[in-house]
N, C-alpha and C. Protein backbone atom coordinates (compact mmCIF):
# COMPACT_ATOMS: atom_id res chain seq x y z
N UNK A 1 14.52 21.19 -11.50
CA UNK A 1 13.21 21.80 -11.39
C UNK A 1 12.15 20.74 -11.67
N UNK A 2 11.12 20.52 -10.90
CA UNK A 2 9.96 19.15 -11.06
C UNK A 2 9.38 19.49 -12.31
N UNK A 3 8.56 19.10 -12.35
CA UNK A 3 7.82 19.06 -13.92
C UNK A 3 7.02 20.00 -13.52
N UNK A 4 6.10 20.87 -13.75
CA UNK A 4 4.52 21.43 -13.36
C UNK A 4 3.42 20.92 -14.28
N UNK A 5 3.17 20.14 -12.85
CA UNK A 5 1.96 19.74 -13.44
C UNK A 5 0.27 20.44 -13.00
N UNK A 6 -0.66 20.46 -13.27
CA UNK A 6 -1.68 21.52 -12.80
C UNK A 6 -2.45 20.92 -11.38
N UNK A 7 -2.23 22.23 -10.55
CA UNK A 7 -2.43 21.40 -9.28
C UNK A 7 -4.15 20.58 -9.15
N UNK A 8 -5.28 21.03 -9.89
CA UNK A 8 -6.25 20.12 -9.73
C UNK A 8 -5.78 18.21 -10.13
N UNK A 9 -4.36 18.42 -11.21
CA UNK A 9 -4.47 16.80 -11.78
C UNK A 9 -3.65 16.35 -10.42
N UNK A 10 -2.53 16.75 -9.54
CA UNK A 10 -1.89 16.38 -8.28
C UNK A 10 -3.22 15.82 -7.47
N UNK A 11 -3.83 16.75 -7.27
CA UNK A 11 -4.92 16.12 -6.09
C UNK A 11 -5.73 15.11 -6.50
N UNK A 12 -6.14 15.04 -7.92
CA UNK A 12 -6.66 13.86 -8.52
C UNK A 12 -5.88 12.59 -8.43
N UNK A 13 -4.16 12.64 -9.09
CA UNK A 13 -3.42 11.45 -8.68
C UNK A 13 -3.40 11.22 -6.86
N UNK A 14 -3.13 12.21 -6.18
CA UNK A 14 -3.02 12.08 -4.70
C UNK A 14 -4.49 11.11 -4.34
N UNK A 15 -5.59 11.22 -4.88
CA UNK A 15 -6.89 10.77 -4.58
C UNK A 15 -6.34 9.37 -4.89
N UNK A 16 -6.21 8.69 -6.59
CA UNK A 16 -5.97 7.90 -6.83
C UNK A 16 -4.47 6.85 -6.04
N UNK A 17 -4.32 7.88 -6.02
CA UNK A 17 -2.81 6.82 -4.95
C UNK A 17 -3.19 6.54 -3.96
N UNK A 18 -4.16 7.06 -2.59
CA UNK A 18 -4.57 6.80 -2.09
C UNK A 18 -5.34 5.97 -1.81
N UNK A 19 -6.26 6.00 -2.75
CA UNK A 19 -7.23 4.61 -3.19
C UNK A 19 -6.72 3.47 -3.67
N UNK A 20 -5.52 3.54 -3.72
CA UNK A 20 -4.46 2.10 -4.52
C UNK A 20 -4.01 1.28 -3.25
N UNK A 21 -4.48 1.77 -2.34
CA UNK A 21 -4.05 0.97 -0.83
C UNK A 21 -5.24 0.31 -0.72
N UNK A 22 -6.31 0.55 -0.87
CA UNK A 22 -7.82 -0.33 -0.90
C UNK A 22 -7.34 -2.02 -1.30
N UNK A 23 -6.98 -1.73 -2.74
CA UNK A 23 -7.11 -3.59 -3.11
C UNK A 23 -5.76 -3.87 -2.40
N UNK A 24 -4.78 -3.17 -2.22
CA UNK A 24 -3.52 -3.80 -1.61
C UNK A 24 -4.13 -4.56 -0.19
N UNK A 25 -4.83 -4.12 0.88
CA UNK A 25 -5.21 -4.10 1.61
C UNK A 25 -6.42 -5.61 1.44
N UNK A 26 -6.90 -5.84 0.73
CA UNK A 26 -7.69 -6.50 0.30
C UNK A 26 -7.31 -7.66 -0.22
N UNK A 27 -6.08 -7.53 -0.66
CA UNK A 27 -5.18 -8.86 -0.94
C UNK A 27 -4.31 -9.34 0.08
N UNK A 28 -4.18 -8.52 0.62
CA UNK A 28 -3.46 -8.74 1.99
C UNK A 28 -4.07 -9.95 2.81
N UNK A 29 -6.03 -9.26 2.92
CA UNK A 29 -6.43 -10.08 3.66
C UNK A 29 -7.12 -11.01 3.35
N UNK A 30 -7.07 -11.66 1.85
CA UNK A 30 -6.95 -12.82 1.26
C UNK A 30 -6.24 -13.60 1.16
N UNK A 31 -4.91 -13.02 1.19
CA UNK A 31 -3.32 -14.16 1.45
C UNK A 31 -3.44 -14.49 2.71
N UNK A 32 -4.04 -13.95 3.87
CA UNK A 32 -3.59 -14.17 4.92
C UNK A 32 -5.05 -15.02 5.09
N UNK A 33 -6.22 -14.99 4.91
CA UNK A 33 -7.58 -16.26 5.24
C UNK A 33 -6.83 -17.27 4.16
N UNK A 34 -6.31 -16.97 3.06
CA UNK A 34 -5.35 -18.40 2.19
C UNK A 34 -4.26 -19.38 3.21
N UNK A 35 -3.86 -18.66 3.68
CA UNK A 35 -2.70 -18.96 4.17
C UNK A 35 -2.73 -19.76 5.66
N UNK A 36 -4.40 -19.33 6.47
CA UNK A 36 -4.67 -19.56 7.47
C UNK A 36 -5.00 -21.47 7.39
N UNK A 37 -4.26 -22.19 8.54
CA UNK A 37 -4.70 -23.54 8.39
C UNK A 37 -6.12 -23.92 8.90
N UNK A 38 -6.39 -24.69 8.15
CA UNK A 38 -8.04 -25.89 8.58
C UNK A 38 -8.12 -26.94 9.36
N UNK A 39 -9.32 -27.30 9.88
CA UNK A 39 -9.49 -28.45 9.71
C UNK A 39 -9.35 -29.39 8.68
N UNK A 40 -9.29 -29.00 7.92
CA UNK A 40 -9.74 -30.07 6.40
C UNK A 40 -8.23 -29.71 6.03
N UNK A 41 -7.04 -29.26 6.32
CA UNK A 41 -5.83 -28.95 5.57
C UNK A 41 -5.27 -27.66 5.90
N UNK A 42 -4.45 -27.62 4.54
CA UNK A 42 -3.65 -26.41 5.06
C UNK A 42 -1.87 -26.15 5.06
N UNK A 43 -1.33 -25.35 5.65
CA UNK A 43 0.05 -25.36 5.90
C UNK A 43 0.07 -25.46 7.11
N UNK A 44 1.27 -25.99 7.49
CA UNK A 44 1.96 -26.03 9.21
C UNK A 44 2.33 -24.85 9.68
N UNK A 45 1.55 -24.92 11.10
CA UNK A 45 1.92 -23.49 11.60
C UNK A 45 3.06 -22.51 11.40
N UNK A 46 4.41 -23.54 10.99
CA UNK A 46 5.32 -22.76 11.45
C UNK A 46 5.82 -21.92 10.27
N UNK A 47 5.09 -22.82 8.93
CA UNK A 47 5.24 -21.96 7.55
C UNK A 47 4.26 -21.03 7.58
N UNK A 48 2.88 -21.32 7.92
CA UNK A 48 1.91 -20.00 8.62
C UNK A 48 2.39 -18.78 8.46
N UNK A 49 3.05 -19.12 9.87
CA UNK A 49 3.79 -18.06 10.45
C UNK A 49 4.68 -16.80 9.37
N UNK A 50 5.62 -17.93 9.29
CA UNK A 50 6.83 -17.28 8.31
C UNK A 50 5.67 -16.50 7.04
N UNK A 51 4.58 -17.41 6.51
CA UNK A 51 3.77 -16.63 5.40
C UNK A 51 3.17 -14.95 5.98
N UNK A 52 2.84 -14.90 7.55
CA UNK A 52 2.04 -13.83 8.49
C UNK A 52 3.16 -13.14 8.14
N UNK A 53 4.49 -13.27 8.94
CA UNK A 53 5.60 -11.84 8.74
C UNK A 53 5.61 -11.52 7.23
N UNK A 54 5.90 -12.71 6.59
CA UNK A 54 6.72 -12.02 4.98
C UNK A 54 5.41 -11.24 4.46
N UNK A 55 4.19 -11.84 4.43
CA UNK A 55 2.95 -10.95 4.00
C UNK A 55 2.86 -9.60 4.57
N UNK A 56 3.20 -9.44 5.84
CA UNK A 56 2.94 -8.24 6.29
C UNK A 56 3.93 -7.13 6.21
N UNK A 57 4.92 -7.46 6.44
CA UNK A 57 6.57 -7.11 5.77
C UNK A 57 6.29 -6.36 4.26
N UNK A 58 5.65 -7.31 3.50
CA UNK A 58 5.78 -6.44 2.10
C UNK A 58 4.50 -5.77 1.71
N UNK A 59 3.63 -6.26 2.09
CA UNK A 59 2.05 -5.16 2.13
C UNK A 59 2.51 -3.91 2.78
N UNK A 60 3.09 -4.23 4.42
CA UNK A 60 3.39 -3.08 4.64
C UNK A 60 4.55 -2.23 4.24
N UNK A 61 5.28 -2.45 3.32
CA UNK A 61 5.98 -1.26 2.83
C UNK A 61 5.46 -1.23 1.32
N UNK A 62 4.43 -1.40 0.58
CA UNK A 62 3.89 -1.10 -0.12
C UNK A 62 3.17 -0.24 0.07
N UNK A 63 1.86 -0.81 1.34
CA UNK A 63 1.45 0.36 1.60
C UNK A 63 1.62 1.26 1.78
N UNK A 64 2.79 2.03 3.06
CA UNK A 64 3.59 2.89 2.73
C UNK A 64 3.90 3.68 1.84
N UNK A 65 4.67 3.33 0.56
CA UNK A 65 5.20 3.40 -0.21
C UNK A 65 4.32 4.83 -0.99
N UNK A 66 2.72 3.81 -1.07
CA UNK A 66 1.88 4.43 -1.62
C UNK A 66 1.30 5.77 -1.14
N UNK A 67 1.02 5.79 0.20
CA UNK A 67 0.64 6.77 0.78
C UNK A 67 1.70 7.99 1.40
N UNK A 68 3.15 7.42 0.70
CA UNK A 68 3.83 8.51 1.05
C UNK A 68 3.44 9.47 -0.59
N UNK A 69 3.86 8.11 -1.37
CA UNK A 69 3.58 8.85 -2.82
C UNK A 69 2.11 10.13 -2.76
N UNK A 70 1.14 9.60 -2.46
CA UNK A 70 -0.02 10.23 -2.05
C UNK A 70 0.23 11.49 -1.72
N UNK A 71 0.71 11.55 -0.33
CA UNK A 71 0.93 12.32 0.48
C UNK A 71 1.49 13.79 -0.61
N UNK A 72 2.64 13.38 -0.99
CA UNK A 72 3.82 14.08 -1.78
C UNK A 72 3.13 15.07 -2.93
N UNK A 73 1.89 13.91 -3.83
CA UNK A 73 1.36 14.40 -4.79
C UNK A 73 0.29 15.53 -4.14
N UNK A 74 -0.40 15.30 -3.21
CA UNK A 74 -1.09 16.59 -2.05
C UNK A 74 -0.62 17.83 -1.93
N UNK A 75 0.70 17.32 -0.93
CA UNK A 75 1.51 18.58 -0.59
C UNK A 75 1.69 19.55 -2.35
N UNK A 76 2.17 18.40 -3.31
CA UNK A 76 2.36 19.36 -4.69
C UNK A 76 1.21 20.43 -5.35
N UNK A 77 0.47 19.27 -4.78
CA UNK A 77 -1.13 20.41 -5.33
C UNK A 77 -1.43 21.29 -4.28
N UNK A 78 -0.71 21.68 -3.29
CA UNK A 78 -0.84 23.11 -2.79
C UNK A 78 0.51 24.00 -2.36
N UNK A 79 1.33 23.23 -3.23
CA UNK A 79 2.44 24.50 -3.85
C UNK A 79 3.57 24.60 -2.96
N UNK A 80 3.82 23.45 -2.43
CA UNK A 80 4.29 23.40 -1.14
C UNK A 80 5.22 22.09 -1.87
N UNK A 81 6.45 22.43 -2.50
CA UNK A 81 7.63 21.57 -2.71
C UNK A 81 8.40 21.67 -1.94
N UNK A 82 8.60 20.02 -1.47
CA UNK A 82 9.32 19.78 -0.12
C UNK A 82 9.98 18.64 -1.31
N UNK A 83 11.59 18.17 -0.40
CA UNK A 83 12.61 17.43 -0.80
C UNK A 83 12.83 16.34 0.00
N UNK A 84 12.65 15.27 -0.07
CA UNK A 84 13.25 14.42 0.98
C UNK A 84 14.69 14.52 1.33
């Protein structure tokens, strides 16, 4: 049996989980202008590269991650327990 928690604090965490993809998102696209080469320097394209997938690879299942959590804490605050 889940815990019960009161559905106004669900939609409050659902808000907050949601909003936890903001700075993810935001670091994302700081590793990736970091990561981008210069004129003046930099990394070689081909580590670039490899930095573009692995960055996006794990932002994106973070992100994810989060907005399923989100999602889940929503559905709870309107009474609607679903199971994966």
């Amino acid at each position: 049996m889940p815990a019960k928690v009161a559905p106004s604090t669900n939609k409050l965490l659902s808000l907050v989980a949601a909003a936890a993809a903001l700075p993810l998102l935001g670091l994302y696209g700081l590793l990736m202008y970091i990561s981008t080469p210069s004129p003046t320097g930099g990394m070689e394209p081909t580590v670039t590269t490899i930095c573009y997938v692995a960055f996006t690879f794990l932002f994106g299942a973070l992100i994810t991650v989060v907005l399923n959590f989100s999602s889940q804490l929503s559905r709870q605050a309107k009474g609607q327990y679903t199971t994966p």
